[in-house]
Each structure stands twice: as structure tokens, then as C-alpha cells.
Protein backbone atom coordinates (compact mmCIF):
# COMPACT_ATOMS: atom_id res chain seq x y z
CA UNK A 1 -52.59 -87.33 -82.44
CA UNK A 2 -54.94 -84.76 -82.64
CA UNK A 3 -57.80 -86.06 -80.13
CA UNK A 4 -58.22 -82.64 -78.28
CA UNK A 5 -57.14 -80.35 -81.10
CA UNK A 6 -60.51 -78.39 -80.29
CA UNK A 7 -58.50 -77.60 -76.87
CA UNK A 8 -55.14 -76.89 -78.57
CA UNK A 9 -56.41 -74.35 -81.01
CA UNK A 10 -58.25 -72.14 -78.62
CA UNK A 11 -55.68 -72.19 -75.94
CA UNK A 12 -53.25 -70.61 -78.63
CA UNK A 13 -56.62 -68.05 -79.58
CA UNK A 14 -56.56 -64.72 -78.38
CA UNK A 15 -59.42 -66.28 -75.78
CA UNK A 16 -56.68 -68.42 -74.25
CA UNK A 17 -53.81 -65.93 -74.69
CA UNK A 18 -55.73 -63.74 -72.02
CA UNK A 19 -54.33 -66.11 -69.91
CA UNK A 20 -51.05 -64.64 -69.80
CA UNK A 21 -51.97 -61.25 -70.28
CA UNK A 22 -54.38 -61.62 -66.91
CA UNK A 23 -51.79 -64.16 -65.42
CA UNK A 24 -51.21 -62.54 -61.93
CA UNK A 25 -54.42 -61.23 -61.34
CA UNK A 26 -55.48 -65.13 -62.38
CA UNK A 27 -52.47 -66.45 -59.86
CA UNK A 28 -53.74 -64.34 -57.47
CA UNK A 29 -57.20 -65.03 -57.24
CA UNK A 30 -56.71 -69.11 -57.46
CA UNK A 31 -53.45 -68.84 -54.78
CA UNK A 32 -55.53 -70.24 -52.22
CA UNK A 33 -56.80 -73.26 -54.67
CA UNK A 34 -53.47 -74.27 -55.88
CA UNK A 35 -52.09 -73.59 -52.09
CA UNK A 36 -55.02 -76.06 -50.38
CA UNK A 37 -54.88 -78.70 -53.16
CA UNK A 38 -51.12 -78.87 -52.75
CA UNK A 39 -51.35 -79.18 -49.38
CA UNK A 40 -53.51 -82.42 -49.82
CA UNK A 41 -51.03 -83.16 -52.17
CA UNK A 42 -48.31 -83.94 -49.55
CA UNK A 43 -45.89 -83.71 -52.05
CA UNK A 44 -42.79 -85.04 -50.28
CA UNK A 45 -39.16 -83.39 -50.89
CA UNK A 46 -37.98 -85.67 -53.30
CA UNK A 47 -41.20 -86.84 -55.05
CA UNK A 48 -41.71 -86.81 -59.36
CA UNK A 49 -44.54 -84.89 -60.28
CA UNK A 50 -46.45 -84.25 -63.31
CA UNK A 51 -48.62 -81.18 -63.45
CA UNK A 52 -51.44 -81.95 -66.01
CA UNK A 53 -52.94 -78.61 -68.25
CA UNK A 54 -50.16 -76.38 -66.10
CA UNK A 55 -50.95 -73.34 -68.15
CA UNK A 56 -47.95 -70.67 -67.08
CA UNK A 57 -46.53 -73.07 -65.00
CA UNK A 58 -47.48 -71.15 -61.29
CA UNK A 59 -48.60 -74.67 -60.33
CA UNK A 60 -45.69 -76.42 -61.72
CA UNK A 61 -43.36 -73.62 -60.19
CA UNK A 62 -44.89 -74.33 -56.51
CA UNK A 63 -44.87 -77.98 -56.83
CA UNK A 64 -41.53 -77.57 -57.61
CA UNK A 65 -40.70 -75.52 -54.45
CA UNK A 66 -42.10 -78.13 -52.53
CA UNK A 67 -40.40 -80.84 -54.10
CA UNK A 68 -36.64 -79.41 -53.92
CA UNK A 69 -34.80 -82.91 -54.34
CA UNK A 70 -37.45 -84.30 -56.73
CA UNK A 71 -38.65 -83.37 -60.44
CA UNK A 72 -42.11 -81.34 -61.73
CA UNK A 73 -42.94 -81.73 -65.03
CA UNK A 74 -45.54 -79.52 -66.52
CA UNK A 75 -47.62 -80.66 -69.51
CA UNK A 76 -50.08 -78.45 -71.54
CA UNK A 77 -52.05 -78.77 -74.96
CA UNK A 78 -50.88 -75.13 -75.44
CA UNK A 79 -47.26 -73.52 -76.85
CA UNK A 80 -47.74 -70.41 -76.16
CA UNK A 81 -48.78 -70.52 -72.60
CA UNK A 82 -45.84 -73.16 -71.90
CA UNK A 83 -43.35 -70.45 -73.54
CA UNK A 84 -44.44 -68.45 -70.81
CA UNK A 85 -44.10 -70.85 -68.32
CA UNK A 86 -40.61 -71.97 -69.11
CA UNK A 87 -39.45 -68.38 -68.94
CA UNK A 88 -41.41 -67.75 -65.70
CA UNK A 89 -39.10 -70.97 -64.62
CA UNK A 90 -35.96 -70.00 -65.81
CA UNK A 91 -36.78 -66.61 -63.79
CA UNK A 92 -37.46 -68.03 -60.35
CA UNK A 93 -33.91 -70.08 -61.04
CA UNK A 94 -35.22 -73.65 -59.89
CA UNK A 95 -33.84 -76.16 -61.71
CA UNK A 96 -36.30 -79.10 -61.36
CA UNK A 97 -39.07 -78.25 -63.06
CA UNK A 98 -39.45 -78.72 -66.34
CA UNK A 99 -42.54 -78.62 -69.25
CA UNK A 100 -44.14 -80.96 -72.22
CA UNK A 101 -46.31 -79.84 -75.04
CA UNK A 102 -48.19 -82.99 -75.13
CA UNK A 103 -52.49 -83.97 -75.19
CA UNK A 104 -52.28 -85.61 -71.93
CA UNK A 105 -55.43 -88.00 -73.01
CA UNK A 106 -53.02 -89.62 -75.94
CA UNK A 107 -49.16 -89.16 -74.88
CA UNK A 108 -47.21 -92.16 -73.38
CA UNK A 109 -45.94 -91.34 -70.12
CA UNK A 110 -45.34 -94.73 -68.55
CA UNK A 111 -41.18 -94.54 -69.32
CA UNK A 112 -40.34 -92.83 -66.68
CA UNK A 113 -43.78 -93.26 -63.94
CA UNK A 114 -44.58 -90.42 -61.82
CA UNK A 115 -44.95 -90.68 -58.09
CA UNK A 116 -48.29 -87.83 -57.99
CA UNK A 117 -50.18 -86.13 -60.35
CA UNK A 118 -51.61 -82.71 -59.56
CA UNK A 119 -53.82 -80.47 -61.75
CA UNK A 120 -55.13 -77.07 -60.95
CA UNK A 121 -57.92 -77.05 -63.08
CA UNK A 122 -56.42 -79.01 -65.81
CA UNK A 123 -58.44 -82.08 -65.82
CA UNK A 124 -62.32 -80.97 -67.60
CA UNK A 125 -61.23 -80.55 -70.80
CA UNK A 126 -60.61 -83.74 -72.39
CA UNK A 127 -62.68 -84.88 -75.12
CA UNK A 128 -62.46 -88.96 -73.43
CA UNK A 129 -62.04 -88.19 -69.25
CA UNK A 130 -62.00 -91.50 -69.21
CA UNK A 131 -59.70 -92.73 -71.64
CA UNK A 132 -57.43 -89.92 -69.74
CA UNK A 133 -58.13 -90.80 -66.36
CA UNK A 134 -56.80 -94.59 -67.66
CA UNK A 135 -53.81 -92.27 -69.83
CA UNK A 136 -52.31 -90.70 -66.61
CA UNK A 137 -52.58 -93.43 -63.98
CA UNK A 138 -50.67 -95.73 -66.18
CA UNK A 139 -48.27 -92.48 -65.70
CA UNK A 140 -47.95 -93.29 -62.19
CA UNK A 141 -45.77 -95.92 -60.21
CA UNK A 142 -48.16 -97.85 -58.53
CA UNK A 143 -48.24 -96.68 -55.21
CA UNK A 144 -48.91 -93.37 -57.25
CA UNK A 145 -51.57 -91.10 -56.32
CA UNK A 146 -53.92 -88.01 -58.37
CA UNK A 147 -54.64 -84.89 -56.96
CA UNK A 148 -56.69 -82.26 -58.77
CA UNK A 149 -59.33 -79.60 -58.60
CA UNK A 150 -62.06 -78.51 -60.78
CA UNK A 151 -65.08 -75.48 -60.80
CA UNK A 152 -67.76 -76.58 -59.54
CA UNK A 153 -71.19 -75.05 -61.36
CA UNK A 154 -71.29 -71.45 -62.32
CA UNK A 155 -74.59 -71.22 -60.00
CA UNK A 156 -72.07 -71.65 -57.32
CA UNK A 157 -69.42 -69.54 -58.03
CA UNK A 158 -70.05 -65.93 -58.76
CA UNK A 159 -66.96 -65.43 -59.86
CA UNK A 160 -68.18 -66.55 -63.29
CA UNK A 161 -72.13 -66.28 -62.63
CA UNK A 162 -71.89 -62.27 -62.08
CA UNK A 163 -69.87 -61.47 -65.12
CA UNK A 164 -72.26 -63.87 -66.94
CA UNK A 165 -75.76 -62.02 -65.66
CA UNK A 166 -73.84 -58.29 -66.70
CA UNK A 167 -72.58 -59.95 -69.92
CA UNK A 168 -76.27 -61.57 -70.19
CA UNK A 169 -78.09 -57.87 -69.66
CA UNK A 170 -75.78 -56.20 -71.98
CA UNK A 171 -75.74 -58.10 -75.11
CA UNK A 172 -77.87 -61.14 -74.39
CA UNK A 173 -77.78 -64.71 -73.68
CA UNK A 174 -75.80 -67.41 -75.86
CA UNK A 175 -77.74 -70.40 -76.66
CA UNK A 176 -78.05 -73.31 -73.90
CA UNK A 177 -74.73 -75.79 -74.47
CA UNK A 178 -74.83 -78.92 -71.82
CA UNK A 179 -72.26 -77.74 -68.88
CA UNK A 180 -70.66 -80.97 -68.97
CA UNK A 181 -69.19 -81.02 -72.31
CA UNK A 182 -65.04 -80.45 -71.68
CA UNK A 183 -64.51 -76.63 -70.13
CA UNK A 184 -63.95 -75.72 -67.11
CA UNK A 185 -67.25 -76.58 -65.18
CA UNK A 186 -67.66 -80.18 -66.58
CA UNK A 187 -66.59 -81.85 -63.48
CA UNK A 188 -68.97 -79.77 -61.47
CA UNK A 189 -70.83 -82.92 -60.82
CA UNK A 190 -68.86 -84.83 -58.12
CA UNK A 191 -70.91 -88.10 -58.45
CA UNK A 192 -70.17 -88.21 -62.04
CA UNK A 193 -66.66 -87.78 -61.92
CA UNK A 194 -66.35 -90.41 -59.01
CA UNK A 195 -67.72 -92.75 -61.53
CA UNK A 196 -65.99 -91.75 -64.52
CA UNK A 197 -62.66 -92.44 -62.40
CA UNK A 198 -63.96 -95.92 -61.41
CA UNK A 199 -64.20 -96.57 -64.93
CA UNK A 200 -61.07 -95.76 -65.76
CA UNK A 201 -59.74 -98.55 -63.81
CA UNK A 202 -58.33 -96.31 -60.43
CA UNK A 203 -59.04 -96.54 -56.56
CA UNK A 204 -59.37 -94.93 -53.30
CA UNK A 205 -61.49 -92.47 -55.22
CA UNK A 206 -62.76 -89.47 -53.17
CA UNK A 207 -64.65 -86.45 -54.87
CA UNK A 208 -66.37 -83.41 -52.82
CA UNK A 209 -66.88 -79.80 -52.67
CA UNK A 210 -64.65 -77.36 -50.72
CA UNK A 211 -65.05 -73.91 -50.61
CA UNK A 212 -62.51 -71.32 -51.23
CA UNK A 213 -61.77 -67.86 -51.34
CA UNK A 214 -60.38 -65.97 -54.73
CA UNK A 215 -58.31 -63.33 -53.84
CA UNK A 216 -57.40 -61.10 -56.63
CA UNK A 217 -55.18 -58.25 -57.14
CA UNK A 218 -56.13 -54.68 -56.94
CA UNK A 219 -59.40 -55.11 -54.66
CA UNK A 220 -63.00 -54.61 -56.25
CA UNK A 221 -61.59 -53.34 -59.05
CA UNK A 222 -59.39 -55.74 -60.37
CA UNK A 223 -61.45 -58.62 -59.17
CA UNK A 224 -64.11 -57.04 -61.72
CA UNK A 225 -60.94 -56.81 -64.32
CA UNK A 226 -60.19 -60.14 -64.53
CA UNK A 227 -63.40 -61.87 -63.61
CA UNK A 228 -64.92 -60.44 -67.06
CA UNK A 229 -62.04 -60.96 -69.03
CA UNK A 230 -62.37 -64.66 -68.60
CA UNK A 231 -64.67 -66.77 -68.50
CA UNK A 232 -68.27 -66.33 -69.55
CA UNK A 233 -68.57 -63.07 -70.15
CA UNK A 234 -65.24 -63.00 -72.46
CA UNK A 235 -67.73 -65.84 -74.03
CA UNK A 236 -70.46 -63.58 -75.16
CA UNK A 237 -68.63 -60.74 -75.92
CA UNK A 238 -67.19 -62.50 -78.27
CA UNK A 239 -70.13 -64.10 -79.50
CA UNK A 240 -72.06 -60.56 -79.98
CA UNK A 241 -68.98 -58.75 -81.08
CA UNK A 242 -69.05 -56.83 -78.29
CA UNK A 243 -67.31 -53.00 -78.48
CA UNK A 244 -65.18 -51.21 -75.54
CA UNK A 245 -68.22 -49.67 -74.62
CA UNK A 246 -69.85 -52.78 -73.89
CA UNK A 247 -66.85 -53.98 -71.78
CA UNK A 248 -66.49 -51.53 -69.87
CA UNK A 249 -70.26 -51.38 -69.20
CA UNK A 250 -69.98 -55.24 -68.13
CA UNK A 251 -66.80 -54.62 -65.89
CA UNK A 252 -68.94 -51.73 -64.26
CA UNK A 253 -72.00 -53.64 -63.79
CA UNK A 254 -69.03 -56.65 -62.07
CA UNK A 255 -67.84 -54.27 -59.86
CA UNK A 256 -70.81 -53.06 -58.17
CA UNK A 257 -72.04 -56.88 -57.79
CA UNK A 258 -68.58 -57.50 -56.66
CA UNK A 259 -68.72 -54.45 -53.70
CA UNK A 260 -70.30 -57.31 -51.40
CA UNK A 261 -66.90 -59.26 -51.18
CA UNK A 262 -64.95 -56.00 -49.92
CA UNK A 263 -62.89 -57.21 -46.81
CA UNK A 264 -61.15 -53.44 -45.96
CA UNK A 265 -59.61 -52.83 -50.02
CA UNK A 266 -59.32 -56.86 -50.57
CA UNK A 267 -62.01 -58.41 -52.61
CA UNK A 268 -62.53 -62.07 -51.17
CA UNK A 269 -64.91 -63.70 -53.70
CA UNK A 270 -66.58 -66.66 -52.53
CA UNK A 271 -65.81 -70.14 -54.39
CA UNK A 272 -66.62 -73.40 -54.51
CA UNK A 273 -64.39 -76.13 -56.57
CA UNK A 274 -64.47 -79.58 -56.35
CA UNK A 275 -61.26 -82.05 -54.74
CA UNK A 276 -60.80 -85.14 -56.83
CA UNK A 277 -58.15 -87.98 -55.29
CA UNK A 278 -57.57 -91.36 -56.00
CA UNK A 279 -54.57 -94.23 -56.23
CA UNK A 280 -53.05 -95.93 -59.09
């Protein structure tokens, strides 16, 4: 079923293949994410877990750690990104963690139910959140439980709202699309989500904000790297065709924003995502 193929072609675009290409600065920077939503997690030792939109699997691969006598499976929309994952797997040598290509909205995982769900940023994209919401808990046992974080608005993260004002001076603004169609800020509104998981028929539903810190690779400078080579400002330049010249003008303009979040050669860039949990 093709219900999110909108999702599974540009995760196999060049777009979404900068995922791997940018993975450990990307791993780096969201450590402290996947590390505190884990934690809520409480993912005990011999738990089943499904990862949902597990990308290169460094979720997966530390759910896994945490789960030594249990199972992780990873499921993603995209091949290519779960090729990488499975050899980033088969290099670490654990042996219970495994991955799906599957649209999580549409694919029947109620053979086998899971005891938790986590998703690192996996759960804004579907084209029905409800309809997916109802998809995964019937994926759980039932004293199953969901754990996942989102973005919350670019305005407060300037890990994408920087790159987006360069991006914006440099070639110009893209026309206004509504922030909560499926990407990665449209659960940015906490309120809205609650109720979209009431809808879909779950409980013990508790949304808010927590602020993080993104701690990329390679201080300033690599923080600017990867925080325009994702994102919105990978957006526009695409949009306008943008040259080397122009990237490297935005990546400039990134790192001098980004100077304010120098902690002694360690760029800590201030986040804010949003903690979604509920029960079967």
C-alpha cells in the first residue's frame, strides 16, 4: 500500500540520502534526545521493541543495548537508509536487533505485539497520524506503552531557524506551506497531538516540551556543516538551485550565528522537542 509513498520517495532522494552521508554529525547532535527519551523509555532487559521511522538504526542499535535479553525491531519507509542500518548492526555484533521496510501507518504488526514503541523523530510524517497512532498501538500487548519525540517549531529551535534566515538572505524565501502538514515540525503543537492520540483510541496520554542540547561533532564548525545540510536550508537551496558558492556562503553566515553556543571548542545548540507517551 502506497499511503505515504510521498515519504518513501524522498527518503530514497538525494535530500534523504544526506542522512547517511551526515549520519554522525546527525547522531551526534540528537545523542542527548535519543539518550533522554530512552531513558523515559525504561526499556527493561528483556523487553520487544519496535523503533518506528529508525532511519540508520542508531536508535534501534541503543534500544537494543538496553534490551540485551529482548528484541528491537527497526521499521522505516526508506531502503536505503535501512541498508545502512543493518550494516551499522551487523558491525556493532548485537544480535537482537533487527529491521522492516514497511509504512508503519498501513503494515500489520499485531502477530507478534510489541511490549514499547519508541521513535526518535519518526512519528510527524504520516499522511493519517491518526489512523497510525490506532496502526501501532494495536502493535502493542496491552499493557504496552509509546514513547517518542518530535521538533517542536522552528521559532524554537535554531538549529533549523538560523540556517533558514542565512538560506532566506541568500536566495530568498520559499512560499508559506502550513507547518503541520507531515515533516518534521508537525507535532510541534503539543495540544494537538494530545488530541490526535485520544482519537486514535490510546490512554495515559502525556505531551510537553523539554529542552535539550544538540551536540555536534567538530564544534562551531561542524554544527554549521550539518545544520545547513539538513533541514530548511537544504530546502531552499534546492528550491533556488542554489551553487557551491551559495552554500558555502549559507554555512558561513551558520557559523557566525552559531559562535554564541561555543562551550570551550563544543558547540551546544539549544533545543526544544516535544515528549509524547501514552498506553495501549
Amino acid at each position: 500500500m502506497e499511503t505515504n509513498k510521498a515519504q518513501a520517495d524522498y527518503w530514497a532522494s538525494p535530500a534523504g540520502l544526506k542522512w547517511i552521508e551526515h549520519e554522525h554529525a546527525l547522531d551526534s547532535a540528537m545523542a542527548g534526545m535519543l539518550r533522554m527519551m530512552l531513558d523515559v523509555a525504561e526499556i527493561g532487559a528483556s523487553d520487544r521493541v519496535i523503533d518506528i521511522g529508525c532511519g540508520t538504526g542508531a536508535s534501534t542499535l541503543d534500544a537494543a543495548r538496553r534490551a540485551p535479553d529482548g528484541t528491537v525491531l527497526g521499521v522505516d519507509i526508506s531502503d536505503p537508509l535501512l541498508a545502512r542500518a543493518a550494516d551499522r548492526v551487523n558491525a556493532s555484533g548485537l544480535k537482537n536487533a533487527s529491521f522492516l521496510l514497511a509504512d508503519a501507518q498501513t503494515y500489520d504488526f499485531s502477530a507478534q505485539p510489541f511490549d514499547l514503541l519508541v521513535s526518535r523523530l519518526g512519528m510527524s510524517f504520516f499522511s493519517d497520524s491518526v489512523a497510525a497512532l490506532k496502526n501501532l498501538s494495536n502493535a502493542l500487548n496491552k499493557d504496552g506503552k509509546m514513547v517518542f519525540v518530535c521538533w517542536a517549531s522552528v521559532e524554537k529551535n535554531p538549529w533549523f531557524a538560523i540556517p533558514k534566515s542565512a538560506a532566506e538572505e541568500r536566495l530568498g524565501a520559499l512560499p508559506k506551506g502550513n507547518p503541520l502538514a507531515p515533516g518534521p515540525t508537525a507535532f510541534q503543537d503539543c495540544d494537538r497531538v494530545a488530541d490526535l492520540m485520544d482519537r486514535a483510541g490510546v490512554s495515559d496520554i502525556e505531551a510537553r516540551p523539554v529542552d535539550i542540547l544538540l551536540t555536534p561533532p567538530g564544534g562551531v564548525e561542524g554544527a554549521a556543516r550539518a545544520a545547513s545540510k539538513v533541514g530548511p536550508a537544504a530546502r531552499i537551496m534546492k528550491a533556488h538551485n542554489g551553487t557551491k558558492a551559495d552554500e558555502a556562503a549559507i554555512e558561513n553566515a551558520v557559523m557566525e550565528a552559531f559562535e554564541g553556543f561555543d562551550d570551550a571548542g563544543t558547540a551546544r545548540v539549544p533545543a526544544v522537542v516535544n515528549l509524547f507517551t501514552c498506553s495501549r
